[in-house]
N, C-alpha and C. Protein backbone atom coordinates (compact mmCIF):
# COMPACT_ATOMS: atom_id res chain seq x y z
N UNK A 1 -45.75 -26.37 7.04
CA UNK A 1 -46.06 -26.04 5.66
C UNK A 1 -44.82 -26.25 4.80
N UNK A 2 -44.89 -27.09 3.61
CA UNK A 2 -43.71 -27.67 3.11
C UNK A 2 -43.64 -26.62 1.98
N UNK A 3 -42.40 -26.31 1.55
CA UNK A 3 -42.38 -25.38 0.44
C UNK A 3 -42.13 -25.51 -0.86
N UNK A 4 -42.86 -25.53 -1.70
CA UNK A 4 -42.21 -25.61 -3.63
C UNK A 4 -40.97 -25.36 -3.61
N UNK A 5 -40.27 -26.19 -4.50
CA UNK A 5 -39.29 -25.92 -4.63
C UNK A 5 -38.78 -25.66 -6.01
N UNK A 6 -40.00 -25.40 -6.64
CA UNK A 6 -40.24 -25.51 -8.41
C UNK A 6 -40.31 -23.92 -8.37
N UNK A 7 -39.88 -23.14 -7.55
CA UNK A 7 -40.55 -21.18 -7.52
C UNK A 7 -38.97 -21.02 -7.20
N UNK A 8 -38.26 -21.99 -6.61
CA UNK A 8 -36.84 -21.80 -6.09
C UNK A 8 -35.56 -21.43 -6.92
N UNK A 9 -34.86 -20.48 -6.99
CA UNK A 9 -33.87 -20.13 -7.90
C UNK A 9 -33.32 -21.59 -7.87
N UNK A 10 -32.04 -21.59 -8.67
CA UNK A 10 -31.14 -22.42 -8.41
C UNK A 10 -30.32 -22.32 -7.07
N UNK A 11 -29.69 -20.99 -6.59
CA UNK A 11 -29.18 -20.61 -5.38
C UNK A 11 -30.10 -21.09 -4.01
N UNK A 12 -31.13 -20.64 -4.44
CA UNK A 12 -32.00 -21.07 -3.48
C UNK A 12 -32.12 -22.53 -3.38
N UNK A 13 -32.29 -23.26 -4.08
CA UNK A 13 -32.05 -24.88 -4.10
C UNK A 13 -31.06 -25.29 -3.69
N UNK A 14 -29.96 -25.06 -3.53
CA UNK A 14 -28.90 -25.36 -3.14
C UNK A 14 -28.83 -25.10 -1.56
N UNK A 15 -29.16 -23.97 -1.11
CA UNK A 15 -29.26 -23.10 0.85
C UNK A 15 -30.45 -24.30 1.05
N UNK A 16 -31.48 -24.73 0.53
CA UNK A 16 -32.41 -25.38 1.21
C UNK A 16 -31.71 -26.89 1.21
N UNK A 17 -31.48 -27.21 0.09
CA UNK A 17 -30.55 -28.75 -0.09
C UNK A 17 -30.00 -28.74 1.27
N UNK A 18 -28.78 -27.82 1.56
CA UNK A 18 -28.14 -27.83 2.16
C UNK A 18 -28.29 -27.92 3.46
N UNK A 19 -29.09 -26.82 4.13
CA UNK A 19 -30.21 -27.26 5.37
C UNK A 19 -30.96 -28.46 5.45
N UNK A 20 -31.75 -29.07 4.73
CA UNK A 20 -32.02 -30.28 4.95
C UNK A 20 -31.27 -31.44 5.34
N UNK A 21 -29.76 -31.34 4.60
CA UNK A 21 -28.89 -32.13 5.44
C UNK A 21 -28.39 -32.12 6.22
N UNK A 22 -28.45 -30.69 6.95
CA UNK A 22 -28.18 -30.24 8.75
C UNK A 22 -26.79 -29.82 8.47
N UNK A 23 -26.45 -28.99 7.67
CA UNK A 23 -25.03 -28.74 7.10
C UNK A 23 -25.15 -27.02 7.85
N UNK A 24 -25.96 -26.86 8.20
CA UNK A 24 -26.56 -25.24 9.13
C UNK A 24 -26.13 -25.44 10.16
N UNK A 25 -25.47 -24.64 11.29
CA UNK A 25 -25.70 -24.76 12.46
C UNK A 25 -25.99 -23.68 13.05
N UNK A 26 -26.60 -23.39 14.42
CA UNK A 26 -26.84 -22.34 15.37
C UNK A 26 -25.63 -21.48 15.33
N UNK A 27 -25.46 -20.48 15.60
CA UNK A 27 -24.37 -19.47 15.70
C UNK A 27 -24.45 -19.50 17.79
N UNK A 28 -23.14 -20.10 18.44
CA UNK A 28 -23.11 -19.51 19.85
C UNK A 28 -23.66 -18.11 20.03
N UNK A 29 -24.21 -17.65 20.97
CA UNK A 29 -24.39 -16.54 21.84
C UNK A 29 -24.52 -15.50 20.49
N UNK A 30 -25.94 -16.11 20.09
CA UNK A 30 -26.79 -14.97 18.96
C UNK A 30 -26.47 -13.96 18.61
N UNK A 31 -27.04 -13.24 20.14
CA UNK A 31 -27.10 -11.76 20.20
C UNK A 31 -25.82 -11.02 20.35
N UNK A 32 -24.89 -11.34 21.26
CA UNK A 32 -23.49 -11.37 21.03
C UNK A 32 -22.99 -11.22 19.82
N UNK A 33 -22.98 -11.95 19.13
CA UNK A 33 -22.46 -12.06 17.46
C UNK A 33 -23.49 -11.11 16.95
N UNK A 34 -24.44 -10.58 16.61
CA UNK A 34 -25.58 -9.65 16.28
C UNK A 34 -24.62 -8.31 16.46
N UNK A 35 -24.70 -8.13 17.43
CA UNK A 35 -23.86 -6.66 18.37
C UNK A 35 -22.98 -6.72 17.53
N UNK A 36 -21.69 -8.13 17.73
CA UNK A 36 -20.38 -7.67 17.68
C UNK A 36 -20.27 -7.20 16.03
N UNK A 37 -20.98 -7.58 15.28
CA UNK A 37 -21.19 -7.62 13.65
C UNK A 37 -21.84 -6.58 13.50
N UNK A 38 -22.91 -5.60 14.21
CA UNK A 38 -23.32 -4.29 14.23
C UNK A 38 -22.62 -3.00 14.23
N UNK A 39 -21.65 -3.14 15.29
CA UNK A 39 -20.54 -2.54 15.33
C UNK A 39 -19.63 -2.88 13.79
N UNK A 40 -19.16 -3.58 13.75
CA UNK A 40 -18.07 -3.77 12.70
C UNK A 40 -18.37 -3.08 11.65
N UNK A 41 -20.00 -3.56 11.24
CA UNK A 41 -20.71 -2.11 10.16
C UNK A 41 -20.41 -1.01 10.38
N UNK A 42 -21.24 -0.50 12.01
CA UNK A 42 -21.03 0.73 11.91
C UNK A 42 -19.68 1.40 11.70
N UNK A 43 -18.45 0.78 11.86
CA UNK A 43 -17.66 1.47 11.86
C UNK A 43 -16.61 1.57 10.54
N UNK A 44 -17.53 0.12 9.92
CA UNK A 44 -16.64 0.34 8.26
C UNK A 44 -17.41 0.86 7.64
N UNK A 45 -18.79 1.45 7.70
CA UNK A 45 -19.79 2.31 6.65
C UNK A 45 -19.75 3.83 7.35
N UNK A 46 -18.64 4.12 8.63
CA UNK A 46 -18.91 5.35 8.94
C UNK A 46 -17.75 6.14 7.83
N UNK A 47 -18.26 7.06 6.92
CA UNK A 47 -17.32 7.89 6.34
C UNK A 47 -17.16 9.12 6.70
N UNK A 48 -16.29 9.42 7.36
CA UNK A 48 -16.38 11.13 7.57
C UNK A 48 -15.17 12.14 7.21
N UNK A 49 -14.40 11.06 6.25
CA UNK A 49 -13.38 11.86 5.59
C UNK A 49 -13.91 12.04 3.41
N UNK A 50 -13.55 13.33 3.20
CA UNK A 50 -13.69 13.31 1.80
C UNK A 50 -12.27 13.55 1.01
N UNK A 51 -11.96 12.42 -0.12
CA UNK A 51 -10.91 13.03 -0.98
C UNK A 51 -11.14 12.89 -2.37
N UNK A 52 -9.65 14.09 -2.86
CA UNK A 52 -9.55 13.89 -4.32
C UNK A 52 -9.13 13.65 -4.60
N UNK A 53 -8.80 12.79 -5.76
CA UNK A 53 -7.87 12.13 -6.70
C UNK A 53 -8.21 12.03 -8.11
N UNK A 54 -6.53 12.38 -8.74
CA UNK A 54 -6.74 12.11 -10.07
C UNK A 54 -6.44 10.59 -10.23
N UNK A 55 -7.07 10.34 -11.39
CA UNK A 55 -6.84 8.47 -12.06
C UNK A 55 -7.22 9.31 -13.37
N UNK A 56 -6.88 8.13 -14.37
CA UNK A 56 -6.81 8.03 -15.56
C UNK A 56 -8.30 7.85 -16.17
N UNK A 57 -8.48 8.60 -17.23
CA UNK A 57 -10.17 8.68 -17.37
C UNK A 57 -10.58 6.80 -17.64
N UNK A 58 -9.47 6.09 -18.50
CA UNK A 58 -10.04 4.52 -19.06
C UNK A 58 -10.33 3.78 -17.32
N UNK A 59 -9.04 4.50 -16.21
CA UNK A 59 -8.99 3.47 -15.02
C UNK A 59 -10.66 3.75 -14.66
N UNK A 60 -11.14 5.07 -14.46
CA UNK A 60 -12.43 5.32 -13.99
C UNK A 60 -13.40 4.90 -14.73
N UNK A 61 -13.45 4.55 -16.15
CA UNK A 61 -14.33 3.92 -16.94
C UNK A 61 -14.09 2.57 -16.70
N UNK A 62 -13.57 2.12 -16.42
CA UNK A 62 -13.71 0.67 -16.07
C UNK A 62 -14.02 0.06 -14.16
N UNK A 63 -13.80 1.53 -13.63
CA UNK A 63 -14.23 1.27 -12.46
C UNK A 63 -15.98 1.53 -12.11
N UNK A 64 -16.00 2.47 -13.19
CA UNK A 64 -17.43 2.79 -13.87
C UNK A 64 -18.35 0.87 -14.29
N UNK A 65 -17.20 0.32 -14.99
CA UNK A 65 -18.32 -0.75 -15.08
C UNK A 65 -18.42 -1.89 -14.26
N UNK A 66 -17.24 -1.87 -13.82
CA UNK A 66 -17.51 -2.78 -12.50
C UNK A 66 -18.38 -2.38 -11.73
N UNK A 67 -18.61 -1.26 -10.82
CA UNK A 67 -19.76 -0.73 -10.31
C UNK A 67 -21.02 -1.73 -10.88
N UNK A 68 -21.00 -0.52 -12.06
CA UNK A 68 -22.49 -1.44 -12.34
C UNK A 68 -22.59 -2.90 -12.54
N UNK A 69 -21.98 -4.14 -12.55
CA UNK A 69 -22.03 -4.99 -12.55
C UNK A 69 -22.43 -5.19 -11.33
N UNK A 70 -21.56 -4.60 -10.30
CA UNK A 70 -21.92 -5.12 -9.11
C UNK A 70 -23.15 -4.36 -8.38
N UNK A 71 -23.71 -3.59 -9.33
CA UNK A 71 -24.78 -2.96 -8.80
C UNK A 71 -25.04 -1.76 -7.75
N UNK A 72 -23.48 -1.09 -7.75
CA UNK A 72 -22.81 0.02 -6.83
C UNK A 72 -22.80 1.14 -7.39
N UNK A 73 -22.35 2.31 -6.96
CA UNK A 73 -22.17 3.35 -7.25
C UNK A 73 -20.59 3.22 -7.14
N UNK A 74 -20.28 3.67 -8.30
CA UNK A 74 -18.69 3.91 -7.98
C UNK A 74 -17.58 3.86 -7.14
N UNK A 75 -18.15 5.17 -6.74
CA UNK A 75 -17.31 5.67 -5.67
C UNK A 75 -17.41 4.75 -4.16
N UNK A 76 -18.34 3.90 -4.26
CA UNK A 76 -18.80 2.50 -2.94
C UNK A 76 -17.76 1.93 -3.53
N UNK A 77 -17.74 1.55 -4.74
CA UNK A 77 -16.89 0.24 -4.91
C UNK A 77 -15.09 0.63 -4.52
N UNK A 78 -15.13 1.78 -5.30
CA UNK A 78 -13.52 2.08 -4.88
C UNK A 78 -13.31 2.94 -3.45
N UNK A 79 -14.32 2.83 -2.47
CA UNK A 79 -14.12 3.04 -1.03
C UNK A 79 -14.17 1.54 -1.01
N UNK A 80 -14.71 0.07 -1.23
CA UNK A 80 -14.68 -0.57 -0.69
C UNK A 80 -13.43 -1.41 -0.87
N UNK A 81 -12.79 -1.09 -2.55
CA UNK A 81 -11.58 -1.40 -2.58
C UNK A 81 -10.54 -1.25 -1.55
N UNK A 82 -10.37 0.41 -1.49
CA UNK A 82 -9.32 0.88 -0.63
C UNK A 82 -9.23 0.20 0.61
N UNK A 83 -10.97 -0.17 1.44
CA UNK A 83 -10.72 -0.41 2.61
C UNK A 83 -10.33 -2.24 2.92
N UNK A 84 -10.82 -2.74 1.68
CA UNK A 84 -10.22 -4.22 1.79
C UNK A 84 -8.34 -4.52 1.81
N UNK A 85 -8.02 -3.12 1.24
CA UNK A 85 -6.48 -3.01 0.44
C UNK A 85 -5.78 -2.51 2.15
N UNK A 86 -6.53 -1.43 2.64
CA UNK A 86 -5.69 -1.33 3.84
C UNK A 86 -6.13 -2.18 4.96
N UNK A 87 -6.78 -3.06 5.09
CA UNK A 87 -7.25 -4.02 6.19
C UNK A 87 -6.58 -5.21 5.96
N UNK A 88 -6.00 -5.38 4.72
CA UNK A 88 -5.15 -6.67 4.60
C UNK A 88 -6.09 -7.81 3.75
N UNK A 89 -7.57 -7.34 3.41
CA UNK A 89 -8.39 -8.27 2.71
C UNK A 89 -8.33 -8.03 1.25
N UNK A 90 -7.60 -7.71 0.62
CA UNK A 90 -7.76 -7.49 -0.32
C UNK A 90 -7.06 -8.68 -1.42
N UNK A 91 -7.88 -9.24 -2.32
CA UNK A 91 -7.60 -10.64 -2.67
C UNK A 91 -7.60 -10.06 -4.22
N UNK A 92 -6.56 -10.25 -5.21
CA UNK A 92 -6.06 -10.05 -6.47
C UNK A 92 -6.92 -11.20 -6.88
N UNK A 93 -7.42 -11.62 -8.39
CA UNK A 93 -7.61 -12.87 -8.98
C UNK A 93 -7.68 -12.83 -9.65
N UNK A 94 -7.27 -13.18 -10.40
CA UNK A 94 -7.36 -13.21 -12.36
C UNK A 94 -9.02 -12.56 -13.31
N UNK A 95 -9.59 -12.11 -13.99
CA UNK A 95 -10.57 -11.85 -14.31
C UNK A 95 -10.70 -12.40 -15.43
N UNK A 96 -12.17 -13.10 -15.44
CA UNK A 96 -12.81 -14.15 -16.54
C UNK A 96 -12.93 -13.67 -17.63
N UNK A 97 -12.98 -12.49 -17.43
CA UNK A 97 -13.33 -12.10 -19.11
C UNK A 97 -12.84 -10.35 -19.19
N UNK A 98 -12.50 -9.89 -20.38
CA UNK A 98 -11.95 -8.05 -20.37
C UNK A 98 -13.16 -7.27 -20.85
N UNK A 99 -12.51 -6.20 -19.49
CA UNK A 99 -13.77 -5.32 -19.97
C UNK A 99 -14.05 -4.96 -20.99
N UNK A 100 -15.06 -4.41 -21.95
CA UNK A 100 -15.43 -3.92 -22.82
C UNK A 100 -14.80 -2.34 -22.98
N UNK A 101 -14.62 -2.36 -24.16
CA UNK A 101 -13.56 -1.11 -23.90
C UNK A 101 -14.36 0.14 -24.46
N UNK A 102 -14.62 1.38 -23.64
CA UNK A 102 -15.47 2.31 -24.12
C UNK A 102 -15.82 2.69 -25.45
N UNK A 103 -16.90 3.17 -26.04
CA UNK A 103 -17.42 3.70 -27.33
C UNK A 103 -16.33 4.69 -27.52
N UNK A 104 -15.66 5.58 -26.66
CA UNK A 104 -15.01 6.58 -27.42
C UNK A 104 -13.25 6.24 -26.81
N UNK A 105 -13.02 5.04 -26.92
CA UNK A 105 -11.57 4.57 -27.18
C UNK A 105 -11.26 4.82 -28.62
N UNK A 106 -10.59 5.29 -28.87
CA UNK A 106 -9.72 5.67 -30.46
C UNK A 106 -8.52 4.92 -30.45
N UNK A 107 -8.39 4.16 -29.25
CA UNK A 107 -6.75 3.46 -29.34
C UNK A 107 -6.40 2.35 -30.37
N UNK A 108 -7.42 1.97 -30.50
CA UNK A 108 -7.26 0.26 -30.77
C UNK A 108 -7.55 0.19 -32.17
C-alpha cells in the first residue's frame, strides 16, 4: 500500500525521501540497543533528589519561556540543563532571536 505524500508534513517528506534512497539502515543486535537505551532512560529520568535555589526572577522568566517553547515544564528543562552541563553535553550556541522581555519589566 503506497502512501500520499500530499497529507505529509514537510519533515515527514524529507524521513520518507530519505528512506527511499536506502540512507536508513538496520541498527546491529536490536534488542541489545533497545535494553541498552532503556536503561540509559531509566537512569537519567530517575529523580530522587529535591533542591532549592535562588535565581533572579527575569533568569526564571525567561527560563519560563523557553519551557514553553519547548513545550516543558520548567523545572524539566532546567533539570535537563543541569544534567547535559554535568555530563559534558552541554552545547552553548548563539540564539536567533531575544527573548521577549516580560509585561512587567520597568527597566527599559
Amino acid at each position: 500500500m503506497e502512501m500520499s505524500k500530499d497529507k505529509l508534513t514537510s519533515e515527514e517528506k524529507k524521513i520518507l525521501d530519505s528512506f527511499e534512497k536506502g540512507e536508513w539502515v538496520s541498527v546491529p543486535e536490536k534488542e541489545a540497543q533497545i535494553r541498552k537505551h532503556q536503561r540509559y532512560a531509566r537512569n537519567t529520568l530517575k529523580k530522587d533528589k529535591r533542591i532549592n535555589i535562588r535565581i533572579s526572577s527575569k533568569d526564571l522568566e525567561s527560563l519560563q519561556l523557553l519551557a514553553v517553547e519547548d513545550g516543558l515544564p520548567y523545572q524539566t528543562l532546567i533539570s535537563s540543563i543541569l544534567h547535559r552541563y554535568v555530563t559534558g553535553r552541554f552545547e552553548e550556541t548563539p540564539r536567533q532571536y531575544e527573548l521577549k522581555e516580560s509585561a512587567t519589566d520597568t527597566s527599559g
